[in-house]
C-alpha atoms as a PDB file:
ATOM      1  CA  UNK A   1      67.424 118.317 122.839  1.00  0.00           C
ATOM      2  CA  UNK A   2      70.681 116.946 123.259  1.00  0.00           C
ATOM      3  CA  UNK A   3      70.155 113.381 121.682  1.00  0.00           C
ATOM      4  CA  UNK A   4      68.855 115.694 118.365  1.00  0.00           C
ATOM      5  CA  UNK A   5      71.563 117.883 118.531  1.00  0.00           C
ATOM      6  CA  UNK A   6      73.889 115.006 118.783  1.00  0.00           C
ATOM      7  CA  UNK A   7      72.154 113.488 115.685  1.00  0.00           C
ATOM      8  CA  UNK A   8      71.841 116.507 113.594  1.00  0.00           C
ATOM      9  CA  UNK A   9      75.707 116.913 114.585  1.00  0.00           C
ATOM     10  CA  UNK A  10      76.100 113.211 113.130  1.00  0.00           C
ATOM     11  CA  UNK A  11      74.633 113.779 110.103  1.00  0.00           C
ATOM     12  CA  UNK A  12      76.164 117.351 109.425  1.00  0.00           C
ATOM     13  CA  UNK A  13      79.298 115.358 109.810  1.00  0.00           C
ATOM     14  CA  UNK A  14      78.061 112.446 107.750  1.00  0.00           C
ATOM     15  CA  UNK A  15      77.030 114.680 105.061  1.00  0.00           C
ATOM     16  CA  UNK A  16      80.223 116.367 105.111  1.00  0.00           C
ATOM     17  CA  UNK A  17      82.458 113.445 104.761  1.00  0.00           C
ATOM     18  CA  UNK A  18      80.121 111.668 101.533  1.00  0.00           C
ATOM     19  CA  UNK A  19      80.241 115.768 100.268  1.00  0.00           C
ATOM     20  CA  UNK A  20      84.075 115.309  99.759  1.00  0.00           C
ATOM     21  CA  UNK A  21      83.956 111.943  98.903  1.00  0.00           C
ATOM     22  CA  UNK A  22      82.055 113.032  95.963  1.00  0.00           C
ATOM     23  CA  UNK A  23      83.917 115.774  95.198  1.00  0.00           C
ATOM     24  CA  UNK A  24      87.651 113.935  95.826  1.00  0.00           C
ATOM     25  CA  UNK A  25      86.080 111.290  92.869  1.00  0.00           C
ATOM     26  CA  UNK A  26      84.818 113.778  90.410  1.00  0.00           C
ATOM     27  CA  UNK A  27      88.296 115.840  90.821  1.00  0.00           C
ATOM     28  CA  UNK A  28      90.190 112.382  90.150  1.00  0.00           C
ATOM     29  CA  UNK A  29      87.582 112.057  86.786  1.00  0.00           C
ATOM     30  CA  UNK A  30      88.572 115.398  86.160  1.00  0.00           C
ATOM     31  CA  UNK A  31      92.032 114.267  86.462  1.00  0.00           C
ATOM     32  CA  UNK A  32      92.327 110.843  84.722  1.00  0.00           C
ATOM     33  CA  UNK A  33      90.304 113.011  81.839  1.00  0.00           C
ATOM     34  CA  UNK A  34      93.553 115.688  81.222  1.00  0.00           C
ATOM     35  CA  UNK A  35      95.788 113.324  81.795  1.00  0.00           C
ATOM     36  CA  UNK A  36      94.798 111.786  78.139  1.00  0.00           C
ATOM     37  CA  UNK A  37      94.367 114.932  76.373  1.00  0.00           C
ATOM     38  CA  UNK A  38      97.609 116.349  74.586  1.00  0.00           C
ATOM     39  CA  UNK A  39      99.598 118.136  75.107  1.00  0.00           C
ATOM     40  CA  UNK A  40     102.141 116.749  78.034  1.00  0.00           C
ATOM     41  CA  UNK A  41     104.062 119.752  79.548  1.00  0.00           C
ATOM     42  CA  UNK A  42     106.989 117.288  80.004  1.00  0.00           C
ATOM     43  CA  UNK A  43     109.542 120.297  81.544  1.00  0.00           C
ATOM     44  CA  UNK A  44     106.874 120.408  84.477  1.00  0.00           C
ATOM     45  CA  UNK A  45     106.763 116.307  84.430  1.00  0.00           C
ATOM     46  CA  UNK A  46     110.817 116.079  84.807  1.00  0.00           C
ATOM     47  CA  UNK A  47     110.935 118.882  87.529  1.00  0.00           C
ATOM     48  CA  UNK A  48     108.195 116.924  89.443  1.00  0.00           C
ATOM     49  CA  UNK A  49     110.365 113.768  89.092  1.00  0.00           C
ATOM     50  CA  UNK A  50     113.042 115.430  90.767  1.00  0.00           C
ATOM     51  CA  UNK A  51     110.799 116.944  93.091  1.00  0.00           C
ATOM     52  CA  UNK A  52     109.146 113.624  94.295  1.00  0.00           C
ATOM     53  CA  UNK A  53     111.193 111.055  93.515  1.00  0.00           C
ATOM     54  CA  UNK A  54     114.602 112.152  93.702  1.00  0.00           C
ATOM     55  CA  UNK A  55     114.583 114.497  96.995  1.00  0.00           C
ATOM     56  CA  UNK A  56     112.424 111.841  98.535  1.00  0.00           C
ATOM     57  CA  UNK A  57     114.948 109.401  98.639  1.00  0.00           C
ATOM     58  CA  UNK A  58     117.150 110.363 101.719  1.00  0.00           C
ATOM     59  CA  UNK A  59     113.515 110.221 103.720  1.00  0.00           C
ATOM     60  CA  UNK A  60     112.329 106.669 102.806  1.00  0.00           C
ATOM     61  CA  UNK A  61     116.039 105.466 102.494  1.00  0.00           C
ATOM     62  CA  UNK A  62     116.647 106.221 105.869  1.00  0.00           C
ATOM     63  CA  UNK A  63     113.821 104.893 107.086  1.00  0.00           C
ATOM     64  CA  UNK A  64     113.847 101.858 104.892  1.00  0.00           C
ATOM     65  CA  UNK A  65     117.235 101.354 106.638  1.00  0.00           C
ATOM     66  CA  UNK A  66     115.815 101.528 110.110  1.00  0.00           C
ATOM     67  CA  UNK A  67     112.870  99.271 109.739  1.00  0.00           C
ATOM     68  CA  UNK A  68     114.540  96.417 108.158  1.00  0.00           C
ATOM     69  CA  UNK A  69     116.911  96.830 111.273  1.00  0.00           C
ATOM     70  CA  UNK A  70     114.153  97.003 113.501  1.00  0.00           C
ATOM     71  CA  UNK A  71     112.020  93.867 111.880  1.00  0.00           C
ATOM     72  CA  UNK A  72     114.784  91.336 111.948  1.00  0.00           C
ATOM     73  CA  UNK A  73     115.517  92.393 115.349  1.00  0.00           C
ATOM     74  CA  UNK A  74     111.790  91.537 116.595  1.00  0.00           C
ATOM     75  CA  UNK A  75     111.281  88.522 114.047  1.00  0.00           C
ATOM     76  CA  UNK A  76     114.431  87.033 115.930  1.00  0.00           C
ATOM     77  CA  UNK A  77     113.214  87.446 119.202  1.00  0.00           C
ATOM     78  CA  UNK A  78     109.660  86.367 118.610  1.00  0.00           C
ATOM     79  CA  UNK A  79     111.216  83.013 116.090  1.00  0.00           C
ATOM     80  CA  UNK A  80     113.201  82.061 119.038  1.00  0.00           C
ATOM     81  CA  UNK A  81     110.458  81.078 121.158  1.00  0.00           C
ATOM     82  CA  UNK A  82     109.967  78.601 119.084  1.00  0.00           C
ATOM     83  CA  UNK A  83     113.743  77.750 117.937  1.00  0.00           C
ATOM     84  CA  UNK A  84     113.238  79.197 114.010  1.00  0.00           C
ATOM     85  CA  UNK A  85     115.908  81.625 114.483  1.00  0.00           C
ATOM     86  CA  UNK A  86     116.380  80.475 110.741  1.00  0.00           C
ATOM     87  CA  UNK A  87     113.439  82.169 109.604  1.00  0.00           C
ATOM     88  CA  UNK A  88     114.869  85.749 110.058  1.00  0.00           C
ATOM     89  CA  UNK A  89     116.472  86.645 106.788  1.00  0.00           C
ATOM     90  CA  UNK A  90     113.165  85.297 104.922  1.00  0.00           C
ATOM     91  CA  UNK A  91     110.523  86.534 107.562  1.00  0.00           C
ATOM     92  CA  UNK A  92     112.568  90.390 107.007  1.00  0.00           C
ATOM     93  CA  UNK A  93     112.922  90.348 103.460  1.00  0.00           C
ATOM     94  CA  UNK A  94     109.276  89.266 102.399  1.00  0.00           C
ATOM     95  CA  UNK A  95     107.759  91.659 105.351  1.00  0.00           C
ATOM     96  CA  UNK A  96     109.646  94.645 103.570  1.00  0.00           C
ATOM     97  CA  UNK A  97     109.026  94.155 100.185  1.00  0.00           C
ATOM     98  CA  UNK A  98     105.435  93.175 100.294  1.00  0.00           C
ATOM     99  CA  UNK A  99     104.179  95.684 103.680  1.00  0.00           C
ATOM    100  CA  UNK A 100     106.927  97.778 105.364  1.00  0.00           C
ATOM    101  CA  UNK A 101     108.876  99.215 102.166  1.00  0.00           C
ATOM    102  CA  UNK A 102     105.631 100.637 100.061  1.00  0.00           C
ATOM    103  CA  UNK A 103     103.442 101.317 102.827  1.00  0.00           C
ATOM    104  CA  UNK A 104     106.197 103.332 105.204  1.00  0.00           C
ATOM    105  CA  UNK A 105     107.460 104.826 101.902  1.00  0.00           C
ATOM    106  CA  UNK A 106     104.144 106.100 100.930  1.00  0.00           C
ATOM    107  CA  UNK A 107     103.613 107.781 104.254  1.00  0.00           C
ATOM    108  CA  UNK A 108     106.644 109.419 104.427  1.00  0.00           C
ATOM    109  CA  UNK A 109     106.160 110.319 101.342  1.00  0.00           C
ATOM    110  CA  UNK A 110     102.779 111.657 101.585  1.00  0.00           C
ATOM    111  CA  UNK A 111     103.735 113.663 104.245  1.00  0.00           C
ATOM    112  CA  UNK A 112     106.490 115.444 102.462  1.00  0.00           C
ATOM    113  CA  UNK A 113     104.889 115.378  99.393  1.00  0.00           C
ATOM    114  CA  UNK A 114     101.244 115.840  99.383  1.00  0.00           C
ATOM    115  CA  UNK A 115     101.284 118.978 102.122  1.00  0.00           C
ATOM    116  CA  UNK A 116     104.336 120.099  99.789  1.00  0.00           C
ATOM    117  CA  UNK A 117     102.127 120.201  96.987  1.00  0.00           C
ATOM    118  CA  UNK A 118      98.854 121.535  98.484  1.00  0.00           C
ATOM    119  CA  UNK A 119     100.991 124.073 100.185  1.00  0.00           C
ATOM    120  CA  UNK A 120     102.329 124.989  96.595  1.00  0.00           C
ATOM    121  CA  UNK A 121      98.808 124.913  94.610  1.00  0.00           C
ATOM    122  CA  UNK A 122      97.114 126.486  97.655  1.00  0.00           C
ATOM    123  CA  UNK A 123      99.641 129.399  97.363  1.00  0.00           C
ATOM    124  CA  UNK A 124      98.951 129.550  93.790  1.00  0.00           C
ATOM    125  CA  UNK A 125      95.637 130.036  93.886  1.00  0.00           C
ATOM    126  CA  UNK A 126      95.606 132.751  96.579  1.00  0.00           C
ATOM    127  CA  UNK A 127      97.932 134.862  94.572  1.00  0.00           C
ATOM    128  CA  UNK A 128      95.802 133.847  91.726  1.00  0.00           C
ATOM    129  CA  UNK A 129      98.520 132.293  89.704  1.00  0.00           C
ATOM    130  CA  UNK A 130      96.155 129.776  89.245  1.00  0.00           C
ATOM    131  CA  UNK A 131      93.031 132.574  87.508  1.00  0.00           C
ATOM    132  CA  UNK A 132      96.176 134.228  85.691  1.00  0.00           C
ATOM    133  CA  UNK A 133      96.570 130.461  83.593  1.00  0.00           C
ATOM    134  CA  UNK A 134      93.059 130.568  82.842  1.00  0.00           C
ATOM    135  CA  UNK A 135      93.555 134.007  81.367  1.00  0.00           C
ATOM    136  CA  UNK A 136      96.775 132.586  79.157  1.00  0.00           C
ATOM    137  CA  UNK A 137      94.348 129.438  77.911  1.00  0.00           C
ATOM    138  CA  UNK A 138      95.958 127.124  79.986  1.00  0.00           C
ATOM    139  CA  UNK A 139      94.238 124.411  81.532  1.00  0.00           C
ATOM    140  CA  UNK A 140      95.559 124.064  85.235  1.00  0.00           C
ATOM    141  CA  UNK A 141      94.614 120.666  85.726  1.00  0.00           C
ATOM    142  CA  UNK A 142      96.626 119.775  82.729  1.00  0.00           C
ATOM    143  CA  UNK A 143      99.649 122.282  83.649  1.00  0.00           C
ATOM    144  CA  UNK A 144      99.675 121.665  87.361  1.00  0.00           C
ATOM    145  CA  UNK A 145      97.911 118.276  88.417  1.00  0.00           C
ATOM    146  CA  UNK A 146      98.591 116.042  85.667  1.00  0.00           C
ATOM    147  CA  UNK A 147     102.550 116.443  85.832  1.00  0.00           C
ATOM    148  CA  UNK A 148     102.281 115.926  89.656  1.00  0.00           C
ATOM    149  CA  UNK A 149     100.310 112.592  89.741  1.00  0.00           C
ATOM    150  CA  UNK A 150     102.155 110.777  86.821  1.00  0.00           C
ATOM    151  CA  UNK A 151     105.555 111.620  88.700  1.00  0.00           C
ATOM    152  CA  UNK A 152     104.370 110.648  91.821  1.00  0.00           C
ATOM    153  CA  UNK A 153     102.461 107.328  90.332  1.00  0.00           C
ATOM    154  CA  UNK A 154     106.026 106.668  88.495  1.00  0.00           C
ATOM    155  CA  UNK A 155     108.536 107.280  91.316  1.00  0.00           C
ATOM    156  CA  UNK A 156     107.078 106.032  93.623  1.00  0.00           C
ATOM    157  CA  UNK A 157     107.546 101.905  92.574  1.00  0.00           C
ATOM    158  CA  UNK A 158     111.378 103.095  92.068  1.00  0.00           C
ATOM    159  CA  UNK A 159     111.103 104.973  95.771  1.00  0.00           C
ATOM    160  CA  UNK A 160     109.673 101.436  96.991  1.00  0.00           C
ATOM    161  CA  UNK A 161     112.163  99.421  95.487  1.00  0.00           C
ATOM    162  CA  UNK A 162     115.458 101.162  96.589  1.00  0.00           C
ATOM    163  CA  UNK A 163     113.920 101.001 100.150  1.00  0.00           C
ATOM    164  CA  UNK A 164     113.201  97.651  99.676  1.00  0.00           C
ATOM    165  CA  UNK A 165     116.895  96.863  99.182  1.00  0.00           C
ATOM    166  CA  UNK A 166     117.881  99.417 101.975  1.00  0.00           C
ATOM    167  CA  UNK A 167     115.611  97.682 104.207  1.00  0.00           C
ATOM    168  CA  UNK A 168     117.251  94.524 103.387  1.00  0.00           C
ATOM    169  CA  UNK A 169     120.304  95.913 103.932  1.00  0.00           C
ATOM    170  CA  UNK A 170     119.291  97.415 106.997  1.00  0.00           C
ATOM    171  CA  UNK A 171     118.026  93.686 108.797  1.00  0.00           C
ATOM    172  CA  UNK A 172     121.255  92.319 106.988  1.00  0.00           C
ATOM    173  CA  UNK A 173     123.549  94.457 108.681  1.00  0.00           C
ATOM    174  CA  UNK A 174     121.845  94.138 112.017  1.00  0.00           C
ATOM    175  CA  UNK A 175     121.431  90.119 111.878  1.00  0.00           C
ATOM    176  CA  UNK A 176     125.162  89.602 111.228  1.00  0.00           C
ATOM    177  CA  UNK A 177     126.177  92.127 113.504  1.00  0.00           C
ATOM    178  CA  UNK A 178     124.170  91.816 116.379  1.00  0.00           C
ATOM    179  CA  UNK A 179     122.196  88.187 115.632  1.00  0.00           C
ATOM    180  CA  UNK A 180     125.072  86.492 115.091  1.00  0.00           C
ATOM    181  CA  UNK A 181     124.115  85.464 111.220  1.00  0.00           C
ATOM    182  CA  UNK A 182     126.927  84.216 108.526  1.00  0.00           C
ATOM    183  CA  UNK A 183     126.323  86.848 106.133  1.00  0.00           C
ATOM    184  CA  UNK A 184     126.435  84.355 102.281  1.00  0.00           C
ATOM    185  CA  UNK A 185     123.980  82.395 105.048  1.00  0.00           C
ATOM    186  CA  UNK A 186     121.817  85.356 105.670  1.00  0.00           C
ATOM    187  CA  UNK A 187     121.904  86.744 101.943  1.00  0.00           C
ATOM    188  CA  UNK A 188     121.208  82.931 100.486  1.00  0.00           C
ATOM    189  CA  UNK A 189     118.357  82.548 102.852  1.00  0.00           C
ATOM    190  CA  UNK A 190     116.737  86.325 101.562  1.00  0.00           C
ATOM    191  CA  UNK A 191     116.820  85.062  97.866  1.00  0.00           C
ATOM    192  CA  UNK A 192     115.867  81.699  98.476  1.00  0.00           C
ATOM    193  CA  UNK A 193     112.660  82.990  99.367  1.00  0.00           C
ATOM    194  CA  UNK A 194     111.589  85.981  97.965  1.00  0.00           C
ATOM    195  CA  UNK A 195     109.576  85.095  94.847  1.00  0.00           C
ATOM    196  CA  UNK A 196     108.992  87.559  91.867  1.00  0.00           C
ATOM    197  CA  UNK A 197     105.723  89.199  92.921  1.00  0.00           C
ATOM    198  CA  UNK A 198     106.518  89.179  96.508  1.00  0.00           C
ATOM    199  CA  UNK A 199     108.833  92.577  94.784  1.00  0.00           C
ATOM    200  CA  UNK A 200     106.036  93.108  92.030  1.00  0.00           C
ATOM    201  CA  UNK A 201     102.829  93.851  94.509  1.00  0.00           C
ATOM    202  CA  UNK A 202     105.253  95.742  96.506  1.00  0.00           C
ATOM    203  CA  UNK A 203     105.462  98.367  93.345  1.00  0.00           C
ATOM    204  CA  UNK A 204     102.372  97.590  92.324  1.00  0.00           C
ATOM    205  CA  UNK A 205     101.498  99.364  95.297  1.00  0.00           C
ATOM    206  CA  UNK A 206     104.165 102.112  95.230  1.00  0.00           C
ATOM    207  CA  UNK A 207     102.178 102.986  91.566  1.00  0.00           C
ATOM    208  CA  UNK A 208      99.167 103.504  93.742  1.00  0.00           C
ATOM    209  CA  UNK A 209     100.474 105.317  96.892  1.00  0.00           C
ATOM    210  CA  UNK A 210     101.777 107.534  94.507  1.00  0.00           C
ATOM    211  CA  UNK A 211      98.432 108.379  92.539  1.00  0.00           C
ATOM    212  CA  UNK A 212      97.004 108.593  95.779  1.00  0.00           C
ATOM    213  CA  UNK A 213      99.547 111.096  97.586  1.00  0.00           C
ATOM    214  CA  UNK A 214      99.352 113.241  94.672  1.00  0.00           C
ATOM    215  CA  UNK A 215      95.967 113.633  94.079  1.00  0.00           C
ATOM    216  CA  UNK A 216      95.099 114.060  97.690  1.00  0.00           C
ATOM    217  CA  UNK A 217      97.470 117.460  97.493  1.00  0.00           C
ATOM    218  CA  UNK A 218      96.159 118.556  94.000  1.00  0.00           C
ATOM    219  CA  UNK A 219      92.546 118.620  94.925  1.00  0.00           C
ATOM    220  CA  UNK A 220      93.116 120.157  98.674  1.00  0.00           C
ATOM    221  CA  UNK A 221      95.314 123.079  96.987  1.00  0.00           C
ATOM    222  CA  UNK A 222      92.913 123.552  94.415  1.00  0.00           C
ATOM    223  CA  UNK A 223      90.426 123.943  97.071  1.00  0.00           C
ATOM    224  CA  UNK A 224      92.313 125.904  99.393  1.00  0.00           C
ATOM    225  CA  UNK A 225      91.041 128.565 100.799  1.00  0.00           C
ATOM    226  CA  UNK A 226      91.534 132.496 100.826  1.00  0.00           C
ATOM    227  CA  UNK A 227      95.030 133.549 103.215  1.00  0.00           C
ATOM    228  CA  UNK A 228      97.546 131.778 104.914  1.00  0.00           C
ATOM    229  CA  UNK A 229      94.986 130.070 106.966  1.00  0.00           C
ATOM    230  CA  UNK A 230      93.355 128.145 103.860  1.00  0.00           C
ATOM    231  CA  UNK A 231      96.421 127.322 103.022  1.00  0.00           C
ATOM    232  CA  UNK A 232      97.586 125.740 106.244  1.00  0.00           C
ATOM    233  CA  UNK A 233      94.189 123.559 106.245  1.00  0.00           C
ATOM    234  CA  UNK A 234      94.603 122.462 102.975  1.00  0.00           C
ATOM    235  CA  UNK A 235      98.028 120.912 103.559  1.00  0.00           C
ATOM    236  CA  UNK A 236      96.800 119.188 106.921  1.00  0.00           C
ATOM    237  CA  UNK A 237      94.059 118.018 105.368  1.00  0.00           C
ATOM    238  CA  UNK A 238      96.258 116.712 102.182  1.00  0.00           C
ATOM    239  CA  UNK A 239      98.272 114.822 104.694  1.00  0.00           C
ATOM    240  CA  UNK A 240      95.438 113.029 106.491  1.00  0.00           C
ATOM    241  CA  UNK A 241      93.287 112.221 103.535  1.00  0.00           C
ATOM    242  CA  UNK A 242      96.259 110.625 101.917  1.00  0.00           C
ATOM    243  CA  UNK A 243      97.617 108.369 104.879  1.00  0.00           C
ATOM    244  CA  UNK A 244      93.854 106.823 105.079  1.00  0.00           C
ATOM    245  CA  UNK A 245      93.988 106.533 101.347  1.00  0.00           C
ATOM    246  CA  UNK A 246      97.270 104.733 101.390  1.00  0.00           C
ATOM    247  CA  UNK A 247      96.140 102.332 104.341  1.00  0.00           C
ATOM    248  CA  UNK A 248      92.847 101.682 102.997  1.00  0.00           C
ATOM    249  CA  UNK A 249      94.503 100.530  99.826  1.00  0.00           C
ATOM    250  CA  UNK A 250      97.153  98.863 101.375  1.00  0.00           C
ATOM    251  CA  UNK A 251      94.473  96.456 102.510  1.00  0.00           C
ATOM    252  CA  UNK A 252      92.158  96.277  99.387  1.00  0.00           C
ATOM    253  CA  UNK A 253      95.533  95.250  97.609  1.00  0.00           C
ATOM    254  CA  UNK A 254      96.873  92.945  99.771  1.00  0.00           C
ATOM    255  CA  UNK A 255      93.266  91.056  99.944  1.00  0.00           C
ATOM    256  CA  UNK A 256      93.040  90.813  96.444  1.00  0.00           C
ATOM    257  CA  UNK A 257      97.082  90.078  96.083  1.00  0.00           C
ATOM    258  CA  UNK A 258      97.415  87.497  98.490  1.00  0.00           C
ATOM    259  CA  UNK A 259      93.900  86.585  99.907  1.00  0.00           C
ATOM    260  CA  UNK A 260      94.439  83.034  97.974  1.00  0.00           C
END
């Protein structure tokens, strides 16, 4: 009894996990569909800028700063092992723009951003904001996700890129400071190296972080459920399914950017 209870406990979960799959891909159909069909409630899209891209910054900026501080800190004492303390400024610089900046960005950003959403919709549709839109012909995928996942798919390359430079800054400060770099030496060596889409993938994959932090919250507060509880779930659950979205993509677009 227990090895079948263990298997029918396996494929309850199976089930459950391809069940949401299917239902996460036919909401981001849904999605992609409205986001093509006028018209563009472009008050909602600005507010959602400000929302996601503009209060985000102090988050990711500050922990742009820190990483780049950290990185050139361990790239220096791993490099001089093998005397190429010279490698620092070019090791730091290329490991933020193309990894560290969009992937750390996107988390923290998905975990301000997609439970802030879900938490939002989820609320909405308990108090049945969401049914009262229905009743004024409103379409809230169009009114309410749409807005959300362009600004998130737009901000987030110009989230990546300002804590790509902060980063910078961040392993520049500590590698003159504490490494004992010439700073035109340190700043010659970053640019020297760092090619155009070494910055390019790294907002190529801010675009989809974005797309993916969004539309993780949108579909979990549309399917929140009833009371506070429903609501709680769906913003833990936004959270999760869009850090294993963001480092599941980080992969498939670093293979296919770089597997040459």
């Amino acid at each position: 009894m227990t090895v079948f209870a263990t298997l029918g406990a396996t494929g309850r979960a199976t089930a459950g996990i391809l069940g949401t799959m299917g239902r996460v891909i036919a909401f981001t159909g849904q999605a992609l569909m409205w986001t093509f069909r006028p018209p563009l409630h472009w008050r909602e899209l600005l507010v959602q800028l400000v929302q996601i891209g503009w209060l985000s910054l102090p988050v990711v900026g500050l922990t742009a700063l820190f990483t780049g501080g950290a990185l050139a800190l361990q790239i220096y004492a791993g490099s001089a092992r093998f005397s190429a303390e010279f490698a620092v400024p070019s090791i730091t610089a290329i490991g933020m723009v193309r990894e560290l900046g969009p992937v750390l960005g996107g988390l923290m950003v998905a975990a301000r951003v997609a439970s802030s959403i879900a938490a939002e919709i989820g609320t909405m549709k308990v108090s049945e904001q969401i049914d009262a839109l229905r009743t004024l012909a409103v379409e809230p995928m169009q009114y309410l996700t749409v807005p959300r996942l362009l600004a998130a798919t737009l901000a987030m390359p110009v989230l990546v890129a300002v804590g790509d430079a902060i980063g910078i800054l961040g392993g520049y400060a500590v590698g003159v400071s504490r490494l004992g770099f010439d700073g035109p030496t340190y700043l010659r060596n970053t640019l020297d190296f760092l090619e155009f889409w070494d910055v390019g993938s790294g907002m190529v994959k801010g675009a989809v972080f974005g797309f993916l932090v969004a539309l993780s919250g949108c579909y979990f507060g549309m399917h929140s459920g009833r009371g506070a509880q429903g609501v709680g779930e769906a913003t833990k659950s936004a959270v999760v399914l869009a850090s294993i979205l963001i480092l599941t993509a980080n992969y498939l677009l670093t293979e296919a950017f770089f597997s040459a």
